[in-house]
PDB file of N, CA and C in Angstrom:
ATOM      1  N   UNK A   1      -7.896 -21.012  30.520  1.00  0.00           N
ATOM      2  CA  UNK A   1      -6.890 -20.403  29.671  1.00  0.00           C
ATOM      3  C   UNK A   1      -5.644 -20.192  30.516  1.00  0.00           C
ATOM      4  N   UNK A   2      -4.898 -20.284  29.888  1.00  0.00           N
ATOM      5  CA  UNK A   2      -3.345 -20.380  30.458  1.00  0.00           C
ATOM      6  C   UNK A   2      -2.967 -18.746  30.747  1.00  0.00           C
ATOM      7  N   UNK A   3      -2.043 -18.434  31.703  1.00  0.00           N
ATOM      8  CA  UNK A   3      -1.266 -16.950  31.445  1.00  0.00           C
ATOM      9  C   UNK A   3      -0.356 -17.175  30.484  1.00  0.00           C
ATOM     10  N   UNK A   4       0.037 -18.151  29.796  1.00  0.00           N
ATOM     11  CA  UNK A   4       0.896 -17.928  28.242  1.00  0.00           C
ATOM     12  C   UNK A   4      -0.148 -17.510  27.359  1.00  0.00           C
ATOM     13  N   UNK A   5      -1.291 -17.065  27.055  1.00  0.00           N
ATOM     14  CA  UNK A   5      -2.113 -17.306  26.344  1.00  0.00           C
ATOM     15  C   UNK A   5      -2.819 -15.666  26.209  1.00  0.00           C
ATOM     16  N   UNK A   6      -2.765 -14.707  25.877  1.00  0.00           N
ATOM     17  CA  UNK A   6      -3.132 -13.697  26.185  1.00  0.00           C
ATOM     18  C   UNK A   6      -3.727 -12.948  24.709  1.00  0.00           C
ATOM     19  N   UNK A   7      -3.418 -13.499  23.576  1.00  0.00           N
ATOM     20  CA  UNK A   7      -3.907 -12.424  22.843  1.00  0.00           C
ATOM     21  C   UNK A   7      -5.542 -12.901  22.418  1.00  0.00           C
ATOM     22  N   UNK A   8      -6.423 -12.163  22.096  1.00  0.00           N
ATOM     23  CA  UNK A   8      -7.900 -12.499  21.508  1.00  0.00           C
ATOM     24  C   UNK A   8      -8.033 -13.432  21.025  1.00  0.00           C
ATOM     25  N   UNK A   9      -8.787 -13.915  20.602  1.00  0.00           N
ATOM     26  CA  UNK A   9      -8.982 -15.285  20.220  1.00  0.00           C
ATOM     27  C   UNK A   9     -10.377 -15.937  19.974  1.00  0.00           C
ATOM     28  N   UNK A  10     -11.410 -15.263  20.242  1.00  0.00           N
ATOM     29  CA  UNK A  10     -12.744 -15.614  20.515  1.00  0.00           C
ATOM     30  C   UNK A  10     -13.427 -15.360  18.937  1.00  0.00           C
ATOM     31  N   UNK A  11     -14.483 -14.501  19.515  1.00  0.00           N
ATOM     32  CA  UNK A  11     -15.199 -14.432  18.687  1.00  0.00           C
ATOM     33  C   UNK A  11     -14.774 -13.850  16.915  1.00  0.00           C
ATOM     34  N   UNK A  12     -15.060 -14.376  15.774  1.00  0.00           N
ATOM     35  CA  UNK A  12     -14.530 -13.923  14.892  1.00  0.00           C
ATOM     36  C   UNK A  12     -16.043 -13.231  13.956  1.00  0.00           C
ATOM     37  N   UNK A  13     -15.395 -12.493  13.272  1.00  0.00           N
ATOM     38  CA  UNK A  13     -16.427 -11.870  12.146  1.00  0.00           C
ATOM     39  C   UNK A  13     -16.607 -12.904  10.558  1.00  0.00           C
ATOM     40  N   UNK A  14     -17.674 -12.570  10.394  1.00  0.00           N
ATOM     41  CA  UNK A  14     -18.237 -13.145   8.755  1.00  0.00           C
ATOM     42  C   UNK A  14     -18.994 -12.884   7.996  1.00  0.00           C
ATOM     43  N   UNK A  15     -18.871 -12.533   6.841  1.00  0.00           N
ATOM     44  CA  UNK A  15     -19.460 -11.924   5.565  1.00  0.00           C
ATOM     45  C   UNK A  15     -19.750 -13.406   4.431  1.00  0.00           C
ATOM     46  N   UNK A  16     -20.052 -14.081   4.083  1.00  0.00           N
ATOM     47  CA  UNK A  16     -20.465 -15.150   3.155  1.00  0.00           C
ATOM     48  C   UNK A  16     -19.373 -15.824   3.713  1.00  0.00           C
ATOM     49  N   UNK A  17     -18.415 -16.432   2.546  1.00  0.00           N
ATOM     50  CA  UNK A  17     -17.080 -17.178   2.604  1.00  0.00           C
ATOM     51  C   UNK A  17     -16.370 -16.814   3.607  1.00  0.00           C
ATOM     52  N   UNK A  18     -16.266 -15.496   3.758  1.00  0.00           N
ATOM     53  CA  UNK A  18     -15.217 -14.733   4.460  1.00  0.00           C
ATOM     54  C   UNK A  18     -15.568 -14.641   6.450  1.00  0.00           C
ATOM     55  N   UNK A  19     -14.433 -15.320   6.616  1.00  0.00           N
ATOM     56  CA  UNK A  19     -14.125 -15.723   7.707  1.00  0.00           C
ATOM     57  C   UNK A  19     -13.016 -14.745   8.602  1.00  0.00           C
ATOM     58  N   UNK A  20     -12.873 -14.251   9.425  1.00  0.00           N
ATOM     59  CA  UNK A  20     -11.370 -13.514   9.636  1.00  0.00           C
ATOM     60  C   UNK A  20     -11.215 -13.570  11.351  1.00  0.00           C
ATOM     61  N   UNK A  21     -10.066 -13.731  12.235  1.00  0.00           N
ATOM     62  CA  UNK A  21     -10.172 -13.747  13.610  1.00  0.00           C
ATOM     63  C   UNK A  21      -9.583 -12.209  14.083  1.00  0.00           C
ATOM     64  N   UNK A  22     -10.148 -10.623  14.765  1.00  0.00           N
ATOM     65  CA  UNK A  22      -9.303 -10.540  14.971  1.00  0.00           C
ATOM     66  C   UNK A  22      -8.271 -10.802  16.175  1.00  0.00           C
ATOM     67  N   UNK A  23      -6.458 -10.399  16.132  1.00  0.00           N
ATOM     68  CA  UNK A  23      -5.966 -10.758  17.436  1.00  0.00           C
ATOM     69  C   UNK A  23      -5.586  -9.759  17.791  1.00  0.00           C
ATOM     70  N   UNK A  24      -5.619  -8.998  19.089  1.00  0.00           N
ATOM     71  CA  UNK A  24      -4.941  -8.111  19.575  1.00  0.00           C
ATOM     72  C   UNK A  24      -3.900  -7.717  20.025  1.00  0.00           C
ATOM     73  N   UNK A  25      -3.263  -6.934  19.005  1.00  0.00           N
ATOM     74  CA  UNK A  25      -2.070  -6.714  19.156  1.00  0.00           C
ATOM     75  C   UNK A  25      -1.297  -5.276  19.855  1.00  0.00           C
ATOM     76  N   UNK A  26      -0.746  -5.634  20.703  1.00  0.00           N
ATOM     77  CA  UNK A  26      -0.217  -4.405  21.413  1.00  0.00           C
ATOM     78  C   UNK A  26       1.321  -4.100  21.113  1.00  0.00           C
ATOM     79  N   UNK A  27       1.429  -2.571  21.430  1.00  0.00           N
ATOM     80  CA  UNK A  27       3.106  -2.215  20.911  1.00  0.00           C
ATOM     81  C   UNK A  27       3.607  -2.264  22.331  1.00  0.00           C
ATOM     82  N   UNK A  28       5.431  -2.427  22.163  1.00  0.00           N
ATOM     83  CA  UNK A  28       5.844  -2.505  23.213  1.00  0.00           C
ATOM     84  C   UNK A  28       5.471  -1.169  24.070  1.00  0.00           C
ATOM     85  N   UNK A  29       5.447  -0.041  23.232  1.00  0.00           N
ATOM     86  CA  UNK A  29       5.549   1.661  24.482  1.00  0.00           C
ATOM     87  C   UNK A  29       4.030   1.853  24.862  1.00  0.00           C
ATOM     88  N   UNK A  30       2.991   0.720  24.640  1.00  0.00           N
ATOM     89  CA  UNK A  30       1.673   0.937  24.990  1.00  0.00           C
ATOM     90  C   UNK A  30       1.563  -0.572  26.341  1.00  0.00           C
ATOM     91  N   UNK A  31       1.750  -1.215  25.860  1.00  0.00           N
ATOM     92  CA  UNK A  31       1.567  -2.582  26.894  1.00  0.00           C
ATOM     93  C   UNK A  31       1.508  -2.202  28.473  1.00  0.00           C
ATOM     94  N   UNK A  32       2.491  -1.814  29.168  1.00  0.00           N
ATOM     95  CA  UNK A  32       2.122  -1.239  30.316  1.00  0.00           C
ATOM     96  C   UNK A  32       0.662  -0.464  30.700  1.00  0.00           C
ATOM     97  N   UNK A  33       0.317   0.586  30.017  1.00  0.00           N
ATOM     98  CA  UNK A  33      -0.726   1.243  29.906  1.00  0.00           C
ATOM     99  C   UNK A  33      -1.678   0.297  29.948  1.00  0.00           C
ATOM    100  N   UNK A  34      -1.919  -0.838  29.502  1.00  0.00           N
ATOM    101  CA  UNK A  34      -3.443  -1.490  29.082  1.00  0.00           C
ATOM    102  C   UNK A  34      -3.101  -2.388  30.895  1.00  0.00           C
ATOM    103  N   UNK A  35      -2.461  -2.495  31.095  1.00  0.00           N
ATOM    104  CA  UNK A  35      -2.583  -3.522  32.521  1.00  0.00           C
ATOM    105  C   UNK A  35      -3.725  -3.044  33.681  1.00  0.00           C
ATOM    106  N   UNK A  36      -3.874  -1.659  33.943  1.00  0.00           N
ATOM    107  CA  UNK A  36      -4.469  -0.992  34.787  1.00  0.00           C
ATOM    108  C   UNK A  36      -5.940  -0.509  34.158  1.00  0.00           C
ATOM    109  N   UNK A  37      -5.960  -1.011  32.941  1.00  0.00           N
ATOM    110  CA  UNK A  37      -7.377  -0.608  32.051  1.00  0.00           C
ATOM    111  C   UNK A  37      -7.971  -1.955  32.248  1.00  0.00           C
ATOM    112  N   UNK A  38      -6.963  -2.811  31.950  1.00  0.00           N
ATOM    113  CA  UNK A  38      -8.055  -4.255  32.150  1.00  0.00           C
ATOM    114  C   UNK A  38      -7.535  -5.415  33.335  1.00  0.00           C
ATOM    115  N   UNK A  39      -7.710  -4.960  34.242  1.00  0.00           N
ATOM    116  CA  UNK A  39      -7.045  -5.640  35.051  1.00  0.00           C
ATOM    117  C   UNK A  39      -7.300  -6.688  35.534  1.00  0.00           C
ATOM    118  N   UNK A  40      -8.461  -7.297  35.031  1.00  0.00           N
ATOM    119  CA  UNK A  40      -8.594  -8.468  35.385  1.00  0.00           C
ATOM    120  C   UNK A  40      -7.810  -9.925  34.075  1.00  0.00           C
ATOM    121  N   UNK A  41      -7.555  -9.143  33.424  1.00  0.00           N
ATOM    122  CA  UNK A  41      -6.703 -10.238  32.284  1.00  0.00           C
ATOM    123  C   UNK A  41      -5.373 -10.596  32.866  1.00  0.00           C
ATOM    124  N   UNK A  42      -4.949 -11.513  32.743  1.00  0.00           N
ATOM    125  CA  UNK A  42      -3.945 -12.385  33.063  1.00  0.00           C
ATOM    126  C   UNK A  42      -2.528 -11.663  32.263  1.00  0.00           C
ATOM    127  N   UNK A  43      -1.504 -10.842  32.391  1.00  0.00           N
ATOM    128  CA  UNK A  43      -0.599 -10.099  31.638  1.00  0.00           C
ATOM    129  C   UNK A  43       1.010 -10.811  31.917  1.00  0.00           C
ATOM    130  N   UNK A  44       1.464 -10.880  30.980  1.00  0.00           N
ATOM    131  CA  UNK A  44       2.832 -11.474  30.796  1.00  0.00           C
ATOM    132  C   UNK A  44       3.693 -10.082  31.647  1.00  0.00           C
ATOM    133  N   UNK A  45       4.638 -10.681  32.724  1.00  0.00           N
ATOM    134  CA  UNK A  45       5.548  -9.439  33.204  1.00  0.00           C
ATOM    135  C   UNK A  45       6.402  -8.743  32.395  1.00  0.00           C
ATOM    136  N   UNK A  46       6.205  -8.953  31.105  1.00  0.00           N
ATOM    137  CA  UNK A  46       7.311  -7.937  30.222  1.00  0.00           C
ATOM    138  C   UNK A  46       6.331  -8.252  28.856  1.00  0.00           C
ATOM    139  N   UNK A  47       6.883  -6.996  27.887  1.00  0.00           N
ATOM    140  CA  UNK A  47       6.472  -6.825  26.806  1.00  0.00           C
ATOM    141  C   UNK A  47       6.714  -8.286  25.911  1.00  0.00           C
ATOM    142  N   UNK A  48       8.421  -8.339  25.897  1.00  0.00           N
ATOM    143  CA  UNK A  48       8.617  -9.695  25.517  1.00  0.00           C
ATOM    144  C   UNK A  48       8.675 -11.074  25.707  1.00  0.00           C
ATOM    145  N   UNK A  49       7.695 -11.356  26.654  1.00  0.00           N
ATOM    146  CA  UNK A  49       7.316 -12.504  27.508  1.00  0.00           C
ATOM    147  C   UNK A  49       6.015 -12.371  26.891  1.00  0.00           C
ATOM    148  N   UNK A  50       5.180 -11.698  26.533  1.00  0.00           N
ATOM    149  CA  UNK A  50       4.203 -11.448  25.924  1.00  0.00           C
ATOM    150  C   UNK A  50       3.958 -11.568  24.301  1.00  0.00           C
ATOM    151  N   UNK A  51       4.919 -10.687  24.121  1.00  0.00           N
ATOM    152  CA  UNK A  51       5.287 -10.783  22.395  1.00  0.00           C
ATOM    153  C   UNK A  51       5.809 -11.925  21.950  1.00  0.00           C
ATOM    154  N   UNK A  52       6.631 -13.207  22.193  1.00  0.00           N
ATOM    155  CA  UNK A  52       6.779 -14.110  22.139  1.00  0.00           C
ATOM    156  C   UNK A  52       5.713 -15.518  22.630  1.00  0.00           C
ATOM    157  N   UNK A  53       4.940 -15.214  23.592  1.00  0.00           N
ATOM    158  CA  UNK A  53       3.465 -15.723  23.523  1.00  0.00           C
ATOM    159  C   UNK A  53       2.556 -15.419  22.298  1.00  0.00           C
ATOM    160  N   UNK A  54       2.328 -14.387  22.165  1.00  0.00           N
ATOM    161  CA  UNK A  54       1.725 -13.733  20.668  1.00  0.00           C
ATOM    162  C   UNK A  54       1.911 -14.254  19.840  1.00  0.00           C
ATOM    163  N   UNK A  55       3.326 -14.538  19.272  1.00  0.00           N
ATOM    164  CA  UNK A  55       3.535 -14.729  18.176  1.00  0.00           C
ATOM    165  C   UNK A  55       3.270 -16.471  18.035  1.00  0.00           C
ATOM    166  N   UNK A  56       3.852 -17.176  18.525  1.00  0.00           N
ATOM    167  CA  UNK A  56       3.408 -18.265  19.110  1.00  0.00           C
ATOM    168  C   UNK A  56       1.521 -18.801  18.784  1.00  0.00           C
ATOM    169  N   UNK A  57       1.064 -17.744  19.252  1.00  0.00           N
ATOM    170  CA  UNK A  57      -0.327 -18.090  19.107  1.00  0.00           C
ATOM    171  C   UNK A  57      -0.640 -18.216  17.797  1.00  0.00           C
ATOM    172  N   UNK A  58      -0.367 -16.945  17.499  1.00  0.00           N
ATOM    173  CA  UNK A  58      -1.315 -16.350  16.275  1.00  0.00           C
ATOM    174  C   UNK A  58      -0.480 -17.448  14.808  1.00  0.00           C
ATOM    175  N   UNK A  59       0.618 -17.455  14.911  1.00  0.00           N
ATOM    176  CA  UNK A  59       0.893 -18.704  14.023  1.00  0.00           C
ATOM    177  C   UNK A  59       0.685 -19.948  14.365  1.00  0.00           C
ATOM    178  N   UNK A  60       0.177 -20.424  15.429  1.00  0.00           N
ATOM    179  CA  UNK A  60      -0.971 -21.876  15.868  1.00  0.00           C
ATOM    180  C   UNK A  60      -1.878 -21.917  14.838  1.00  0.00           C
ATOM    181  N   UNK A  61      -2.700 -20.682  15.051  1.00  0.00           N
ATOM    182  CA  UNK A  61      -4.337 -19.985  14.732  1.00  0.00           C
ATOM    183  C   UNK A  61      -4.068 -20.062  13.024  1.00  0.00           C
ATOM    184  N   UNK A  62      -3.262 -19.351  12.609  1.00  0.00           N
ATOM    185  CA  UNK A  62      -3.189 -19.369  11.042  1.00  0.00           C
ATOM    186  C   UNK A  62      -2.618 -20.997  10.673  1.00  0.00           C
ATOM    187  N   UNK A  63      -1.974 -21.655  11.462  1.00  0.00           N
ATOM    188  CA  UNK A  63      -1.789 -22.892  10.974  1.00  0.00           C
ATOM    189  C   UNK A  63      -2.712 -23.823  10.854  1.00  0.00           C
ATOM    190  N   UNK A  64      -3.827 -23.215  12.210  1.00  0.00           N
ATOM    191  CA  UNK A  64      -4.760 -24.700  11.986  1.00  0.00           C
ATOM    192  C   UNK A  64      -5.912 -23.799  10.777  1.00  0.00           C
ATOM    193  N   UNK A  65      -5.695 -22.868   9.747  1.00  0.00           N
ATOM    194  CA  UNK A  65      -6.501 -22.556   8.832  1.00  0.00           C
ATOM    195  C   UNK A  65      -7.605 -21.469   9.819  1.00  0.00           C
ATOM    196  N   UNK A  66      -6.975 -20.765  10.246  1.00  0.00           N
ATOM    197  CA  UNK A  66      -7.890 -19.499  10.611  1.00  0.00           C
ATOM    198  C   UNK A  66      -7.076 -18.567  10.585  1.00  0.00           C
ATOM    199  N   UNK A  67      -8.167 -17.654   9.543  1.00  0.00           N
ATOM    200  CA  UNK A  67      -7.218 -16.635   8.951  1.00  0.00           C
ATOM    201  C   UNK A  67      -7.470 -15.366   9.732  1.00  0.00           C
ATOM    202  N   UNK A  68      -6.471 -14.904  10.458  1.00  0.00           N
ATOM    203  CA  UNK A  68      -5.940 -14.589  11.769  1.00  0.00           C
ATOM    204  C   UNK A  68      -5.382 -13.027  11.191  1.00  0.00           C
ATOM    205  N   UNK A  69      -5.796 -11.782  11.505  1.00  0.00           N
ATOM    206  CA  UNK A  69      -5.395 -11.154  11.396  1.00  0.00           C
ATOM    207  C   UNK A  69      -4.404  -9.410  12.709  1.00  0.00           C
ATOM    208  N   UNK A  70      -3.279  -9.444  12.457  1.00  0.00           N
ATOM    209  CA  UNK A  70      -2.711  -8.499  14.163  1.00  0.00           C
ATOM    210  C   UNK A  70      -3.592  -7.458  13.872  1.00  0.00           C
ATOM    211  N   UNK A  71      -4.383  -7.150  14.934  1.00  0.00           N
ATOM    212  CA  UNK A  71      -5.284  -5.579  14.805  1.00  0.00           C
ATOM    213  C   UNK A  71      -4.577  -4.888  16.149  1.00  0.00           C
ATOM    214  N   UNK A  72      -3.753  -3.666  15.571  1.00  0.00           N
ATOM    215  CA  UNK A  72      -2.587  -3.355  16.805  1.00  0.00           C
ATOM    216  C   UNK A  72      -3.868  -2.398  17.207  1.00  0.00           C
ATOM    217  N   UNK A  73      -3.909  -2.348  18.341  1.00  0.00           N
ATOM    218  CA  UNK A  73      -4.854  -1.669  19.609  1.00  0.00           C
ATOM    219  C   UNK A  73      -3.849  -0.597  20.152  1.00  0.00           C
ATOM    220  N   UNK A  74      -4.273   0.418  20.464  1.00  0.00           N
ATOM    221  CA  UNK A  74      -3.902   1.707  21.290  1.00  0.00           C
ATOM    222  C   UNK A  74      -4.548   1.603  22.371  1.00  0.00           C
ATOM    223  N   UNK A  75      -4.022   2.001  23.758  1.00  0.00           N
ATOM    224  CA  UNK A  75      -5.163   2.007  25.016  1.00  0.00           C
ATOM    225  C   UNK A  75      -5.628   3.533  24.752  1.00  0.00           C
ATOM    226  N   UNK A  76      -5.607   4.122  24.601  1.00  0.00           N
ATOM    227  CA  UNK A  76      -6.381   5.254  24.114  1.00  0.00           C
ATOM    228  C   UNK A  76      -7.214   5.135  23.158  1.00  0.00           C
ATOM    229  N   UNK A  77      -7.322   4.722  22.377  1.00  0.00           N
ATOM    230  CA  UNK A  77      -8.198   4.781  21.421  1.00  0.00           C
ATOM    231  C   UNK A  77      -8.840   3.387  22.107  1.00  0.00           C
ATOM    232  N   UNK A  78      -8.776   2.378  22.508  1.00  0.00           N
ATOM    233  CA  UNK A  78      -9.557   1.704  22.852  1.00  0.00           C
ATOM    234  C   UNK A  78     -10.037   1.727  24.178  1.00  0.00           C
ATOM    235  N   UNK A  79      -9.871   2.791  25.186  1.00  0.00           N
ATOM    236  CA  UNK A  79     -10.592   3.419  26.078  1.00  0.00           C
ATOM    237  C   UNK A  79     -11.669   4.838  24.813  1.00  0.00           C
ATOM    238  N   UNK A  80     -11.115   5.345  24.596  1.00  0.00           N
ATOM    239  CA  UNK A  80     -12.157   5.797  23.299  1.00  0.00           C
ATOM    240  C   UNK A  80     -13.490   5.435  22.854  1.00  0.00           C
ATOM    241  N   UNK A  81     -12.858   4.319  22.329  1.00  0.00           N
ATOM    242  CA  UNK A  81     -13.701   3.277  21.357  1.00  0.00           C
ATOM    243  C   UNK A  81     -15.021   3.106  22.801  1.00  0.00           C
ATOM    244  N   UNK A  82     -14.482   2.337  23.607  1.00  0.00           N
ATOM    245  CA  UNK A  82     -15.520   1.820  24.473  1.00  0.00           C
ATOM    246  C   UNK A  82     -16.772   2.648  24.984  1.00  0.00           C
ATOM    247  N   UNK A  83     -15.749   3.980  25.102  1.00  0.00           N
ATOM    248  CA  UNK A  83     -16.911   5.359  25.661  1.00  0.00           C
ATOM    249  C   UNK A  83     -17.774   5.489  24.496  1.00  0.00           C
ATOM    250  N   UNK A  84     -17.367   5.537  23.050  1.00  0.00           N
ATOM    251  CA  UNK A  84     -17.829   6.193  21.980  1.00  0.00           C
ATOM    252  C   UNK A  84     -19.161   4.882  21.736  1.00  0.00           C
ATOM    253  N   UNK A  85     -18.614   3.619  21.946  1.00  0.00           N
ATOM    254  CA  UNK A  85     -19.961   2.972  21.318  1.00  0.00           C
ATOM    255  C   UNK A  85     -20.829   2.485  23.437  1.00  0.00           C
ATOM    256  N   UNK A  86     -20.623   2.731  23.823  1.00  0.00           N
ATOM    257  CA  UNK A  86     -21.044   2.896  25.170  1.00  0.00           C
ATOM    258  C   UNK A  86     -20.777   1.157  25.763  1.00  0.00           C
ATOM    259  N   UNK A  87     -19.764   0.404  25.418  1.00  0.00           N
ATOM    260  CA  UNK A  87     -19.340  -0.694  25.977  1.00  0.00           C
ATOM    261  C   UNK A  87     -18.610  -0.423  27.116  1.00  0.00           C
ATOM    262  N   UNK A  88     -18.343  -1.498  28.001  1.00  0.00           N
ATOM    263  CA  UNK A  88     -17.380  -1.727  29.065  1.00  0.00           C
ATOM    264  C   UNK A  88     -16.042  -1.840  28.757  1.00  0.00           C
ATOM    265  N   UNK A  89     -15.168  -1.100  29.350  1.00  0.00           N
ATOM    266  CA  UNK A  89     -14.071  -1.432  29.430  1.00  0.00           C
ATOM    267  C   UNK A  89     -13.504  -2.611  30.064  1.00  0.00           C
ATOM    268  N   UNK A  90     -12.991  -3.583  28.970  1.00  0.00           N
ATOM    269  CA  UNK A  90     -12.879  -5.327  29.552  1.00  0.00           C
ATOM    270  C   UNK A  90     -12.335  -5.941  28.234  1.00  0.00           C
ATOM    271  N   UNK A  91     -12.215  -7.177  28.754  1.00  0.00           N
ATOM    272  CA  UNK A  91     -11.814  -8.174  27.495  1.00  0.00           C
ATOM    273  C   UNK A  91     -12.714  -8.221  26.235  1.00  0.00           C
ATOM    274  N   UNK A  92     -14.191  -8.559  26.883  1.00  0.00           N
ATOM    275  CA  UNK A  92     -15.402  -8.752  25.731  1.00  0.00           C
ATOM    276  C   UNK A  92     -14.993  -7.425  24.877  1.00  0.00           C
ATOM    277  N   UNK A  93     -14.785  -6.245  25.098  1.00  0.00           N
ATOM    278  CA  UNK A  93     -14.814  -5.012  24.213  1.00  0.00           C
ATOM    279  C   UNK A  93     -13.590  -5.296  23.543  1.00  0.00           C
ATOM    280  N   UNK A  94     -12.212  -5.456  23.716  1.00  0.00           N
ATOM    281  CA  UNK A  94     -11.047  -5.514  23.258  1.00  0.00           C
ATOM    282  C   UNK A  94     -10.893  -6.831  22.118  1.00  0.00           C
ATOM    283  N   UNK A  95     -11.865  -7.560  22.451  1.00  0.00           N
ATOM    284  CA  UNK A  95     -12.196  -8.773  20.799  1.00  0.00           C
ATOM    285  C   UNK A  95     -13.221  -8.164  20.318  1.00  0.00           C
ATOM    286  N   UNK A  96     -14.319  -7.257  20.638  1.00  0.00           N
ATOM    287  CA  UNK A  96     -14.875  -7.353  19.844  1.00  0.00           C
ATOM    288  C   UNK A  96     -14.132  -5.945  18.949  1.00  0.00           C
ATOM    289  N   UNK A  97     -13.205  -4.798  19.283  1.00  0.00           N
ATOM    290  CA  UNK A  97     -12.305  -4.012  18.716  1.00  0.00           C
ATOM    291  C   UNK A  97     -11.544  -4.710  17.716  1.00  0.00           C
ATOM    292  N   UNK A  98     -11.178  -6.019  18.253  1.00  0.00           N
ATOM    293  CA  UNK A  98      -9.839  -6.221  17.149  1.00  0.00           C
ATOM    294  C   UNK A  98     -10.611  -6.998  15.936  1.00  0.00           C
ATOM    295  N   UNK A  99     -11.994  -7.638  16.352  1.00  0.00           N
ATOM    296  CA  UNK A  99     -12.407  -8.296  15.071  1.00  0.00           C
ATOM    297  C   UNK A  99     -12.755  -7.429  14.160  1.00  0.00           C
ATOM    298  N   UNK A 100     -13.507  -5.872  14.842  1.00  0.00           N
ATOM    299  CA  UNK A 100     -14.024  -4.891  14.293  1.00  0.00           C
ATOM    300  C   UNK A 100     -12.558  -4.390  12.899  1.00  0.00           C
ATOM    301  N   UNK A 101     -11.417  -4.463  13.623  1.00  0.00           N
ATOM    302  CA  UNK A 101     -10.801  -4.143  12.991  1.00  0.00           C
ATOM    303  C   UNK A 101     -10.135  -4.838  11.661  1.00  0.00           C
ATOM    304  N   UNK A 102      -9.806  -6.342  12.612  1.00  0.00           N
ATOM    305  CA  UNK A 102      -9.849  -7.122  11.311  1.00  0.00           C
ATOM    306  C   UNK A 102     -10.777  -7.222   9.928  1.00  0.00           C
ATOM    307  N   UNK A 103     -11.461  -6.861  10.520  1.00  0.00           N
ATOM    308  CA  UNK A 103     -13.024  -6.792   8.934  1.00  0.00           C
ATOM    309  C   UNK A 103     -13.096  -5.523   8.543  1.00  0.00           C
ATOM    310  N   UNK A 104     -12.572  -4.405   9.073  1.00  0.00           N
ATOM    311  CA  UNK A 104     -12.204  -3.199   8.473  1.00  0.00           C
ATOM    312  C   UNK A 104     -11.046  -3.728   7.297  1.00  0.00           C
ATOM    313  N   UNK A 105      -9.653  -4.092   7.642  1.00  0.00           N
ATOM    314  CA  UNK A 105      -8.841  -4.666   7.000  1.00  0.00           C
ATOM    315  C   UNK A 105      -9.441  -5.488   6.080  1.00  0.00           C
ATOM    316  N   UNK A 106      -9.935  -6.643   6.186  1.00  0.00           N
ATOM    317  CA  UNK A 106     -10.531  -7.437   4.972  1.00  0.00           C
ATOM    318  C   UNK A 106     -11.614  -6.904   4.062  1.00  0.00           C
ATOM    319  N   UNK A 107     -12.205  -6.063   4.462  1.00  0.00           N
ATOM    320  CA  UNK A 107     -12.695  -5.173   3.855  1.00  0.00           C
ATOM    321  C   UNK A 107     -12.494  -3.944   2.800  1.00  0.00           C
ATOM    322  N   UNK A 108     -11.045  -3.833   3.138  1.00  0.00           N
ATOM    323  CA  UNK A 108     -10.183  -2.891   2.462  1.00  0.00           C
ATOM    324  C   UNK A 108     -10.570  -1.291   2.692  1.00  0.00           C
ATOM    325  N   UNK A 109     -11.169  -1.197   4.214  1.00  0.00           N
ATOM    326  CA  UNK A 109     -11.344   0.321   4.627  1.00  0.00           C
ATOM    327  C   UNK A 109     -10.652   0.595   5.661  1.00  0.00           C
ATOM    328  N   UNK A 110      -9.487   0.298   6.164  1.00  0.00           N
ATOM    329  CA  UNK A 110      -8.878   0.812   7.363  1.00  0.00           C
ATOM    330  C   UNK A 110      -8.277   2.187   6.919  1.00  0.00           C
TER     331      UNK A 110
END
C-alpha cells in the first residue's frame, strides 16, 4: 500500500444484498491526535495532503460499484471503543469501527 493511500478499505460488512465499505474518516482538529495512537500507519504530513488522498479514494471505491460509506472517527471515542469491546488499539480495530459504523448508518440506527 502506498502512503497516498490511507483511508480503510478492507474488510466490509453484509446483511443479504446489502453490501457497505466502511471508510475512515477523520476531521481536520482531530487528525494530529490519531498519529501517536496508531503509529504504525503510514500518515499524510498535513490534514490536507490527506483529505485530498481521501477523497480521491473513496470516489475510486464508489466508482468501481462499492458502496462506500465516510464513518467520521473521533480518537477518543475510538480509543474508547477499543477499551470498551477489549480490542487493540491499531488499524485492524479502526476498519473494523468504521464498518461497524457504516452498517449502523445503513441500518438506519446511528
Amino acid at each position: 500500500m502506498s502512503s497516498q493511500r490511507q483511508p480503510v478499505r478492507r474488510a466490509a460488512m453484509q446483511e443479504g444484498e446489502i453490501q457497505v465499505l466502511g471508510f475512515a474518516w477523520f476531521k481536520e482538529d482531530d487528525y494530529e491526535s490519531f498519529k501517536p495512537i496508531l503509529p504504525e500507519r503510514r500518515w499524510h504530513r498535513t490534514y490536507a495532503e490527506w483529505e485530498a488522498a481521501a477523497e480521491q479514494h473513496f470516489k475510486r471505491l464508489n466508482d468501481q460499484g462499492i458502496r462506500t460509506i465516510k464513518a467520521e472517527i473521533r480518537s477518543a471515542d475510538f480509543v474508547a471503543w477499543c477499551r470498551r469491546t477489549g480490542r487493540n488499539i491499531d488499524n485492524k480495530a479502526l476498519v473494523a469501527l468504521a464498518n461497524e459504523a457504516a452498517y449502523r448508518v445503513i441500518k438506519g440506527s446511528h
